[in-house]
N, C-alpha and C. Protein backbone atom coordinates (compact mmCIF):
# COMPACT_ATOMS: atom_id res chain seq x y z
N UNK A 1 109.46 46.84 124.36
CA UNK A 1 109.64 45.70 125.24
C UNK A 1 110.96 45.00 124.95
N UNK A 2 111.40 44.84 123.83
CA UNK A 2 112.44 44.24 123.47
C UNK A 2 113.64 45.03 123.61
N UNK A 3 113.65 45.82 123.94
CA UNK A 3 114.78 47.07 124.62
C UNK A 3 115.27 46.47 126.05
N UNK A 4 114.32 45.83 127.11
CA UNK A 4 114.61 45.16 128.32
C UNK A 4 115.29 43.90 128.06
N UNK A 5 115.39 43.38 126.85
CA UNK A 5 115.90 42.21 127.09
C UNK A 5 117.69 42.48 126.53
N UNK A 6 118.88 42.08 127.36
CA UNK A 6 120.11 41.76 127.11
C UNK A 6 120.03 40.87 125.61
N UNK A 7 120.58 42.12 124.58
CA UNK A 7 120.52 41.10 123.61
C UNK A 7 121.35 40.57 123.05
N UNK A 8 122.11 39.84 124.18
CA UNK A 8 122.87 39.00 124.00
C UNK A 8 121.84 37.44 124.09
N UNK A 9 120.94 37.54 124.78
CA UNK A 9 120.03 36.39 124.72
C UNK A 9 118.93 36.40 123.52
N UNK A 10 119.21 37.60 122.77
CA UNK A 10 118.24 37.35 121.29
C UNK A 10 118.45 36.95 120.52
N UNK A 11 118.11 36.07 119.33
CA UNK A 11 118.38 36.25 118.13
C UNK A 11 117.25 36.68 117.42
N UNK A 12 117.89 37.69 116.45
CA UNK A 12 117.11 39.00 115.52
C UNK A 12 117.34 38.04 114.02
N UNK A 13 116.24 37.71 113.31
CA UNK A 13 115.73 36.67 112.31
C UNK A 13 114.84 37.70 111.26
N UNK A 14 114.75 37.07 110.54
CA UNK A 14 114.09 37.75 109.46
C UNK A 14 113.16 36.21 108.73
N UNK A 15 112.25 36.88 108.84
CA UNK A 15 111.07 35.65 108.02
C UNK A 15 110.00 35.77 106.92
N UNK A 16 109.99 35.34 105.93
CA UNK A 16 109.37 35.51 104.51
C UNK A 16 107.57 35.72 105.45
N UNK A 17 106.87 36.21 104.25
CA UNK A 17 105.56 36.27 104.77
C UNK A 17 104.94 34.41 104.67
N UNK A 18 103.98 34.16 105.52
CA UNK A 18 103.37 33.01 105.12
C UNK A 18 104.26 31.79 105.90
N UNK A 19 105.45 32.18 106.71
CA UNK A 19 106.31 31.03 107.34
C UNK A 19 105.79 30.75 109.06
N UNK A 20 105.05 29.85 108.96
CA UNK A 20 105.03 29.29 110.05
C UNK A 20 105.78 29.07 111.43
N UNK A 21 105.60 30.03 112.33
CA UNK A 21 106.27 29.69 113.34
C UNK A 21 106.34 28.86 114.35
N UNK A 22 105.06 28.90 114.75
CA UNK A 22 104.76 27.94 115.69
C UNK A 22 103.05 26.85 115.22
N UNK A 23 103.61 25.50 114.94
CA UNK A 23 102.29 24.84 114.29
C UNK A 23 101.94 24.22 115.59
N UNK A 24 100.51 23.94 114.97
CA UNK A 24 99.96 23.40 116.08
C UNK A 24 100.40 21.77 116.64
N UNK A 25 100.03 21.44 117.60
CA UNK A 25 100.26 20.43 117.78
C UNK A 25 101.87 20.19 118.21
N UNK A 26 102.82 21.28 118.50
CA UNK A 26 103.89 20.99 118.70
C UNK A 26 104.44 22.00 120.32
N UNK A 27 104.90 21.80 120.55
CA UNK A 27 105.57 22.69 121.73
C UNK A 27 106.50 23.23 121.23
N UNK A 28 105.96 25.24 121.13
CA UNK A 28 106.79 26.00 121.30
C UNK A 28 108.03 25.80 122.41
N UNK A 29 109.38 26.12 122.23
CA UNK A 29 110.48 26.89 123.18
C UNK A 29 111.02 27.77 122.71
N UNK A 30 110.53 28.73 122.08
CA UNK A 30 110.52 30.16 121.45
C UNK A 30 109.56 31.08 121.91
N UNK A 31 109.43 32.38 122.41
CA UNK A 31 108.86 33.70 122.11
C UNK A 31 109.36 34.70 121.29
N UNK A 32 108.48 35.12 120.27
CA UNK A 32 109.04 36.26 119.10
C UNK A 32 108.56 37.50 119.42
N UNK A 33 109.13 38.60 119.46
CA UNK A 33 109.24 39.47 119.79
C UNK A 33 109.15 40.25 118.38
N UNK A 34 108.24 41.25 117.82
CA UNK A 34 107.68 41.59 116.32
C UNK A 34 108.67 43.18 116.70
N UNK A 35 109.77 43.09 115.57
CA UNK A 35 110.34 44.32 115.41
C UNK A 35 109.64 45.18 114.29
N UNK A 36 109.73 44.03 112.70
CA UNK A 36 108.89 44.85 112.10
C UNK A 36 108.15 43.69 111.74
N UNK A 37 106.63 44.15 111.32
CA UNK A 37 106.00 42.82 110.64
C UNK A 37 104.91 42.46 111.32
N UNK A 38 104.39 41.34 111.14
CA UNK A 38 102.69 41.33 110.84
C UNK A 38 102.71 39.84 111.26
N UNK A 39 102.20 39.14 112.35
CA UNK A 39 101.99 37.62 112.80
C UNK A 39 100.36 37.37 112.86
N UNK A 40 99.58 36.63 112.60
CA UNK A 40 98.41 35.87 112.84
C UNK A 40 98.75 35.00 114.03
N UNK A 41 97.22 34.41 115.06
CA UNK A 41 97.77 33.18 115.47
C UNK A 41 95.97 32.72 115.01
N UNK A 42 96.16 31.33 114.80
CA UNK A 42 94.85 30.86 114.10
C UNK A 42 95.03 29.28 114.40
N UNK A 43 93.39 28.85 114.12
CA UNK A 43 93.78 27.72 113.98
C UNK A 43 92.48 26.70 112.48
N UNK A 44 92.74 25.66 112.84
CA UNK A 44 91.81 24.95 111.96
C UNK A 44 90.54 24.24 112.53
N UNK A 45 89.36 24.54 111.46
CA UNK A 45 87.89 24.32 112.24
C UNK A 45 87.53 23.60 110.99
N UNK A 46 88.18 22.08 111.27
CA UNK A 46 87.24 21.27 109.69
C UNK A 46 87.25 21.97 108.62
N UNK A 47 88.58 22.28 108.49
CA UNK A 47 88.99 22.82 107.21
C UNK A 47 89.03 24.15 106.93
N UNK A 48 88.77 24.86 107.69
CA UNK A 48 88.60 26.50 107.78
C UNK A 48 89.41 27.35 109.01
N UNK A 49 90.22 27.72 108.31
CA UNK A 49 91.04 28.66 109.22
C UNK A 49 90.70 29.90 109.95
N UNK A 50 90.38 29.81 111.52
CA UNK A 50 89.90 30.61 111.99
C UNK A 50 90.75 31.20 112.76
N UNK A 51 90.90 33.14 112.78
CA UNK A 51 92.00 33.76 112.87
C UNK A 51 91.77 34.26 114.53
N UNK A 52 92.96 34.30 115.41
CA UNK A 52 92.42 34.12 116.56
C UNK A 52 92.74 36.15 116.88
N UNK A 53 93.93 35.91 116.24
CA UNK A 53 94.62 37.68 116.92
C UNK A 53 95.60 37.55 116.17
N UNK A 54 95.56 39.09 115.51
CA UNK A 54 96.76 39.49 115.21
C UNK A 54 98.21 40.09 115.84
N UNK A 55 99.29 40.00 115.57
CA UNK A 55 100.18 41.14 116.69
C UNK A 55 101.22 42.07 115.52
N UNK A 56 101.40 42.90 115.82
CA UNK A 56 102.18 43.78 115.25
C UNK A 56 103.45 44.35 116.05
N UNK A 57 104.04 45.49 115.77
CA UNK A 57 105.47 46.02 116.15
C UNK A 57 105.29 45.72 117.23
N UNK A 58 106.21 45.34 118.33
CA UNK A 58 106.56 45.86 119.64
C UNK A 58 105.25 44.37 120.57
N UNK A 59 104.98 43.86 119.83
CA UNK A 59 104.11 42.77 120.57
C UNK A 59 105.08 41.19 120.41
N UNK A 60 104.92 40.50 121.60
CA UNK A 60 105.14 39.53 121.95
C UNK A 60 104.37 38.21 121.12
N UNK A 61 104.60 37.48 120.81
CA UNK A 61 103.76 36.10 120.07
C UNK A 61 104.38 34.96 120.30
N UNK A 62 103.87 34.06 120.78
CA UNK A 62 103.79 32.92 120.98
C UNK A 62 102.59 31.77 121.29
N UNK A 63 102.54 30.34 121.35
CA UNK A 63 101.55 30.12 121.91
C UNK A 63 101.67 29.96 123.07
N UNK A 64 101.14 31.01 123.89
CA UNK A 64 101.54 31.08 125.15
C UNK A 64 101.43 29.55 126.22
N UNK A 65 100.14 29.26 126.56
CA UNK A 65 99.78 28.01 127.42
C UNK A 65 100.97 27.20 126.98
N UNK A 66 101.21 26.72 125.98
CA UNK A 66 101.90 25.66 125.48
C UNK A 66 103.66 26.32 125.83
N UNK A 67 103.65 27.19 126.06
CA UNK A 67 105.40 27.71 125.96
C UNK A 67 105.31 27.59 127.32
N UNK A 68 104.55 27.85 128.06
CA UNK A 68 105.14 27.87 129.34
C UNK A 68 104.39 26.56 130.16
N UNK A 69 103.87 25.74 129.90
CA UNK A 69 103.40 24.42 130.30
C UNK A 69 103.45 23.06 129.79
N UNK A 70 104.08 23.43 128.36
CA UNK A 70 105.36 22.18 127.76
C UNK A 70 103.95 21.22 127.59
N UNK A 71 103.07 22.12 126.67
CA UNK A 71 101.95 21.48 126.37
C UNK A 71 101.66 21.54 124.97
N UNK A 72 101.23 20.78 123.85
CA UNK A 72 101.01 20.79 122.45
C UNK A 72 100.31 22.02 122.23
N UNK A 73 100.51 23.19 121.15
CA UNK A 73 100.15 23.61 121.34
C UNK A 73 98.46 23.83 120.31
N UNK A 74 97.62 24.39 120.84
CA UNK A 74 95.91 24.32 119.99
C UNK A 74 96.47 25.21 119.02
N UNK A 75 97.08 25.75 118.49
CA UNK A 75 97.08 27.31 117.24
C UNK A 75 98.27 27.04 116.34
N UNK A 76 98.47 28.17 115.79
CA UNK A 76 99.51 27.86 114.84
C UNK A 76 99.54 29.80 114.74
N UNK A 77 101.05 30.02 114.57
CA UNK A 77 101.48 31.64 114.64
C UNK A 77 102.48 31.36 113.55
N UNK A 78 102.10 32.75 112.51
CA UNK A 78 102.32 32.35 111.38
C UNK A 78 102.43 33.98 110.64
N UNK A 79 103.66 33.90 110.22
CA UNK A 79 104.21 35.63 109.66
C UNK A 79 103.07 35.89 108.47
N UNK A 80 102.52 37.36 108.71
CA UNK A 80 101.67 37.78 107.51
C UNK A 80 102.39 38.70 106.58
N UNK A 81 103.36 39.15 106.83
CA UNK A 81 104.58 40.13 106.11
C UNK A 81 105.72 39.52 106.16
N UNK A 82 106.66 40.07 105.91
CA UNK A 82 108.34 39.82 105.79
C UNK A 82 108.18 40.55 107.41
N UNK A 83 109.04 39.66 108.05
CA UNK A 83 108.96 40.45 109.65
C UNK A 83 110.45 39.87 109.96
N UNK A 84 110.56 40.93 111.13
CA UNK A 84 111.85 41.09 111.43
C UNK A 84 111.73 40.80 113.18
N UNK A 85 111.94 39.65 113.67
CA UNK A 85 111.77 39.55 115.13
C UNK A 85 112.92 39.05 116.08
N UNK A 86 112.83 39.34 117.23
CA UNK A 86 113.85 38.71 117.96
C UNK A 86 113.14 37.47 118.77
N UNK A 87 114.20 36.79 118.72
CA UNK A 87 113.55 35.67 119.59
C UNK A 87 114.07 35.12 120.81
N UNK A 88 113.87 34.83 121.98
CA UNK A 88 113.91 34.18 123.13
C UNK A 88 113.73 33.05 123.29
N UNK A 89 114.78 32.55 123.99
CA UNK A 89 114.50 31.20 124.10
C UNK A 89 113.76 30.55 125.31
N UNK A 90 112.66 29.29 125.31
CA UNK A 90 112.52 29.31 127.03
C UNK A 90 112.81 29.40 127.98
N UNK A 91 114.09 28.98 128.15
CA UNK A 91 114.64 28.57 129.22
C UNK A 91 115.48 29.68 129.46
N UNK A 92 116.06 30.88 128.24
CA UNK A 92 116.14 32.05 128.76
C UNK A 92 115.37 32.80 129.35
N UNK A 93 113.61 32.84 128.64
CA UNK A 93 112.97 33.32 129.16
C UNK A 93 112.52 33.25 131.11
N UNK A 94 112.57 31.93 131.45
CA UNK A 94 112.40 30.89 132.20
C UNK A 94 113.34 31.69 133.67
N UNK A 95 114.24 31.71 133.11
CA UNK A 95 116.17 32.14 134.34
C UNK A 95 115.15 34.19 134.43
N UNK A 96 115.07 34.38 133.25
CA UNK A 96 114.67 36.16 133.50
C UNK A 96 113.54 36.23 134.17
N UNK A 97 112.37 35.59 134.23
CA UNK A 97 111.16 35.68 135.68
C UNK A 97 111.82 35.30 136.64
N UNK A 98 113.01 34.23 136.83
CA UNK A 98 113.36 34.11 138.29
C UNK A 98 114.27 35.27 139.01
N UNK A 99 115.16 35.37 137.78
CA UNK A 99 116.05 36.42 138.62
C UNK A 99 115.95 37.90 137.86
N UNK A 100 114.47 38.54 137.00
CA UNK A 100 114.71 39.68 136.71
C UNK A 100 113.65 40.41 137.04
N UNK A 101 113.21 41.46 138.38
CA UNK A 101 111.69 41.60 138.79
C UNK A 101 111.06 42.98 137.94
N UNK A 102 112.09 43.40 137.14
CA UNK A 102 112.09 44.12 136.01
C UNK A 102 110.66 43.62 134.85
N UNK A 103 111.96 42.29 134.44
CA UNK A 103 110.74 41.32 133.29
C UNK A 103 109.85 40.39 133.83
N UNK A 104 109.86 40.05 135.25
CA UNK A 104 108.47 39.60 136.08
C UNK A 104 107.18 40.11 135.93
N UNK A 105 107.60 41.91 136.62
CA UNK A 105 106.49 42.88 136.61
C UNK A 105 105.94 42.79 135.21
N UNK A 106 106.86 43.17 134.08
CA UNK A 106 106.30 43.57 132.82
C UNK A 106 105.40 42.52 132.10
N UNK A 107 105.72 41.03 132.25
CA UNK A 107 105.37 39.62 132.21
C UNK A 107 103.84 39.71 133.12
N UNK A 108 103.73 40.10 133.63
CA UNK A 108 102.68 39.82 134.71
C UNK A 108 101.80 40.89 134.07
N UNK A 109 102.40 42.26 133.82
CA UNK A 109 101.37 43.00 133.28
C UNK A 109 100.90 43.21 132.15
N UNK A 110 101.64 42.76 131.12
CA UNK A 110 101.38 42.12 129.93
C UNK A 110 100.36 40.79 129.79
N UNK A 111 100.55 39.79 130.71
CA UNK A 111 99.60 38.73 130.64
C UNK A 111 98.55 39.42 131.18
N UNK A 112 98.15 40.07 132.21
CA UNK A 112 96.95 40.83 132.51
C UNK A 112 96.15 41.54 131.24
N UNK A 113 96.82 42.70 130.85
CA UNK A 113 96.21 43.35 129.78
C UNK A 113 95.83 42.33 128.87
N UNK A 114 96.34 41.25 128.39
CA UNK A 114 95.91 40.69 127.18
C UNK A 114 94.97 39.38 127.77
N UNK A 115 94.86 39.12 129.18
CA UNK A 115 93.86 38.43 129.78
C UNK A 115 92.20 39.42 129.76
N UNK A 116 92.38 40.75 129.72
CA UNK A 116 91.33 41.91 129.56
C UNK A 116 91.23 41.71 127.61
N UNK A 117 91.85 42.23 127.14
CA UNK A 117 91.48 41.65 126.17
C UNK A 117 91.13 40.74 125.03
N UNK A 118 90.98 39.79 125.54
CA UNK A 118 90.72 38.57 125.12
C UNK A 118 89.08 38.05 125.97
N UNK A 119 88.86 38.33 127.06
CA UNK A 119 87.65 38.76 128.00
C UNK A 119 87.40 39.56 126.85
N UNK A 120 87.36 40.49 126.66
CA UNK A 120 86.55 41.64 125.74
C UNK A 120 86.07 41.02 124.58
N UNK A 121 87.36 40.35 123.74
CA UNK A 121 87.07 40.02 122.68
C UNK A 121 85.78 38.58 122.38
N UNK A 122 85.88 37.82 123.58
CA UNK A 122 84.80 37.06 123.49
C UNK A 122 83.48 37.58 124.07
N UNK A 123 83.58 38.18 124.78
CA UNK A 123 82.46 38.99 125.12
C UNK A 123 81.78 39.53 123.83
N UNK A 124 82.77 40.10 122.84
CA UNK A 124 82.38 40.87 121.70
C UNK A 124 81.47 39.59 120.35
N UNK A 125 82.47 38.38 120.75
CA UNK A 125 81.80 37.85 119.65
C UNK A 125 80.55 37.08 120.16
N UNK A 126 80.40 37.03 121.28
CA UNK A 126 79.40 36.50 121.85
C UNK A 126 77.71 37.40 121.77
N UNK A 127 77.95 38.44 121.96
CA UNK A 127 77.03 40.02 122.07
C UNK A 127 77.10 40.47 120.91
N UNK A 128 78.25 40.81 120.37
CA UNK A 128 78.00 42.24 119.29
C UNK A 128 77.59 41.61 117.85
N UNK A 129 76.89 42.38 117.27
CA UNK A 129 76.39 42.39 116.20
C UNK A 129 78.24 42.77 115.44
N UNK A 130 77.99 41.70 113.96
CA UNK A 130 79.26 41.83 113.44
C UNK A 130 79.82 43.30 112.65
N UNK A 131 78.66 44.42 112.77
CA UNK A 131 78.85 45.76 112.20
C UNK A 131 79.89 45.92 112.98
N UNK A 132 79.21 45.94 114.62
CA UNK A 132 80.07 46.89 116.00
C UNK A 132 81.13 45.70 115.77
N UNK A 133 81.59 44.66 115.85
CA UNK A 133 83.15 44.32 115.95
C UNK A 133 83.67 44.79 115.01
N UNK A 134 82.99 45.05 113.26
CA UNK A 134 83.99 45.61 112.32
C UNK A 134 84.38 47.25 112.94
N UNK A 135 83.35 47.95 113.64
CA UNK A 135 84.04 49.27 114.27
C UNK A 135 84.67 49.24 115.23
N UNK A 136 84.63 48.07 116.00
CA UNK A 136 85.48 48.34 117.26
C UNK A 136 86.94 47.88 116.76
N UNK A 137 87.01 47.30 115.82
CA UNK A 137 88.60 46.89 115.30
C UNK A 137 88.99 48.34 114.33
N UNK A 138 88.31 48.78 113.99
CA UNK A 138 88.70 49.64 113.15
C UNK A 138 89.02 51.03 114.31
N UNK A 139 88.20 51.15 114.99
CA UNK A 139 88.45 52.23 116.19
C UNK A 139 90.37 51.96 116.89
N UNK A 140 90.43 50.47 117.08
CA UNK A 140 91.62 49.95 117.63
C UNK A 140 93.11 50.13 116.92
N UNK A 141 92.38 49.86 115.22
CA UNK A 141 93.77 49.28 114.79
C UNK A 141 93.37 49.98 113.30
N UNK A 142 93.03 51.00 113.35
CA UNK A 142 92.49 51.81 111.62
C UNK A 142 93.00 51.43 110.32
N UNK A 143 94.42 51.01 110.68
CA UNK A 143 95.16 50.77 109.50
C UNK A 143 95.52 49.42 108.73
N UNK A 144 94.37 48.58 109.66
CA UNK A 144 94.33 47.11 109.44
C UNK A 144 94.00 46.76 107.99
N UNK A 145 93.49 47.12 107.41
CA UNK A 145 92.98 47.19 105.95
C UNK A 145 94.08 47.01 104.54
N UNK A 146 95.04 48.29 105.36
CA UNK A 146 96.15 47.84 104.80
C UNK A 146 97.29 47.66 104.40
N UNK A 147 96.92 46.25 105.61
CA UNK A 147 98.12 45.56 106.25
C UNK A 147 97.63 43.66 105.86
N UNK A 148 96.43 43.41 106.18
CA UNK A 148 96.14 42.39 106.36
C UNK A 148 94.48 42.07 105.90
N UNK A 149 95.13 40.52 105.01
CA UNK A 149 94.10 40.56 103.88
C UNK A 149 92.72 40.19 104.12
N UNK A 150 91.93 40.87 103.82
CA UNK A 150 89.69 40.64 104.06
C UNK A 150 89.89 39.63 104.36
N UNK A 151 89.97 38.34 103.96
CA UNK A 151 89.47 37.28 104.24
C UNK A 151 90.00 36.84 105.77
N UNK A 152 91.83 37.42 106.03
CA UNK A 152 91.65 37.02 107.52
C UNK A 152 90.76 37.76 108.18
N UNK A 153 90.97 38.98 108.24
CA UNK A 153 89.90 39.61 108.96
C UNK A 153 88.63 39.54 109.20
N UNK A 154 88.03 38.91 108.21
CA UNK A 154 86.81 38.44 108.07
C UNK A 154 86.61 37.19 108.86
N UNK A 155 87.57 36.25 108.83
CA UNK A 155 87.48 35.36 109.82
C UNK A 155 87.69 35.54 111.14
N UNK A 156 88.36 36.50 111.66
CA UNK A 156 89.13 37.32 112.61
C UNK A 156 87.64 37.91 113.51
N UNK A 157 86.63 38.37 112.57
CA UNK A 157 85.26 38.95 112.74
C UNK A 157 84.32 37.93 113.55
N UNK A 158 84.50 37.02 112.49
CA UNK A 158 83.71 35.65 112.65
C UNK A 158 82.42 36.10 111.72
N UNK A 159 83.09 36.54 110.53
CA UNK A 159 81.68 36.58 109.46
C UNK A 159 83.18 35.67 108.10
N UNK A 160 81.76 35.75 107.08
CA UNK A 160 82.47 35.65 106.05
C UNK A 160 82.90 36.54 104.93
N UNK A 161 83.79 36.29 104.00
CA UNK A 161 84.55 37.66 103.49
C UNK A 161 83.64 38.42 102.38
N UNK A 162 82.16 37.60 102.13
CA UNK A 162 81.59 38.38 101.67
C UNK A 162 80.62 39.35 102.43
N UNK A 163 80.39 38.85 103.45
CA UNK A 163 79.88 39.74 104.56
C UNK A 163 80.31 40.41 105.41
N UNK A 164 82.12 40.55 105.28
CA UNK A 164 82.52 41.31 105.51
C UNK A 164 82.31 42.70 104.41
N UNK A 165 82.58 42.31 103.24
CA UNK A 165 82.65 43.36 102.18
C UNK A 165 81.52 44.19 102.41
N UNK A 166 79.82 43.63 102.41
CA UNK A 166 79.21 43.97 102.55
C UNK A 166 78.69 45.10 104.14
N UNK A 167 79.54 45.00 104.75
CA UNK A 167 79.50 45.31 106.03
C UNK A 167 80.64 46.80 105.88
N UNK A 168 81.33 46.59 104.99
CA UNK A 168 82.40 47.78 104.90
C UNK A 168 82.06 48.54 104.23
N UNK A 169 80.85 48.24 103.18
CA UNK A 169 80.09 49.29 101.80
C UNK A 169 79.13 50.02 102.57
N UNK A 170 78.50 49.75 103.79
CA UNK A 170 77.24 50.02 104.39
C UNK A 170 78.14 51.62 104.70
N UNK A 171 76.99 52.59 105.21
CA UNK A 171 77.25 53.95 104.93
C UNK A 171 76.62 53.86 106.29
């Protein structure tokens, strides 16, 4: 995806693991674009950090609602590795839906797919027993284990990290 964008409108950054990109409560005018590296977006539940989605290579992150409706944003996106991203600015972003039907289409079909999955994913935590979400993430993303540490994932599940463990020993 980041191949379509003139990168003359990027800047390519490098960020320690654990650095906060976008906190809550603030309005993004950034989208990061994950070259290499590992982002969470999460937020806080009375003291407990609950992990919403991860993104990896070649995925887009931001808080979206809030980047494009100049609204505070509910989450916080936050590097889980040393990552290497490019970034966009809004109002670059903003000029390329008007005049690029290139990054319109791709924009449009990108928010679709991840409007399907996110539908799925609450569907999942709503229905599935927390075994089938630990297999359906593992079916998705196999190598999550290790990349990114039990306890997010475990929150990521919506169990806890000892019932995650226990859920990963089961045969």
């Amino acid at each position: 995806m980041i191949a379509l964008f003139d990168e003359k409108l990027l800047t390519i950054k490098r960020f320690e693991p654990k650095t906060i990109l976008v906190n809550e409560g603030s309005i993004p005018n950034e989208m990061f674009f994950i070259i290499k590296g590992c982002i969470r977006a999460w937020y806080n539940a009375d003291g407990q950090d609950i992990t919403l989605q991860f993104f990896f290579e070649g995925d887009p992150a931001t808080s979206l609602e809030s980047f494009l409706k100049n609204t505070p944003s509910t989450i916080n996106i936050e590097t889980l590795e040393e990552c290497e991203v490019g970034i966009l600015k809004k109002a670059d972003f903003s000029d390329l839906l008007k005049t690029d039907p290139k990054i319109r289409e791709l924009f449009y079909e990108t928010a679709i797919d991840k409007l399907f999955i996110y539908s799925n994913r609450l569907l999942s935590l709503l229905k599935d027993k927390p075994f089938l979400r630990y297999q359906q993430l593992l079916a998705e993303n196999p190598g999550i284990f290790q990349r990114i540490p039990q306890h997010y994932i475990a929150s990521y599940l919506g169990v806890t990290p000892v019932s995650l463990s226990r859920i990963r020993n089961r045969k």
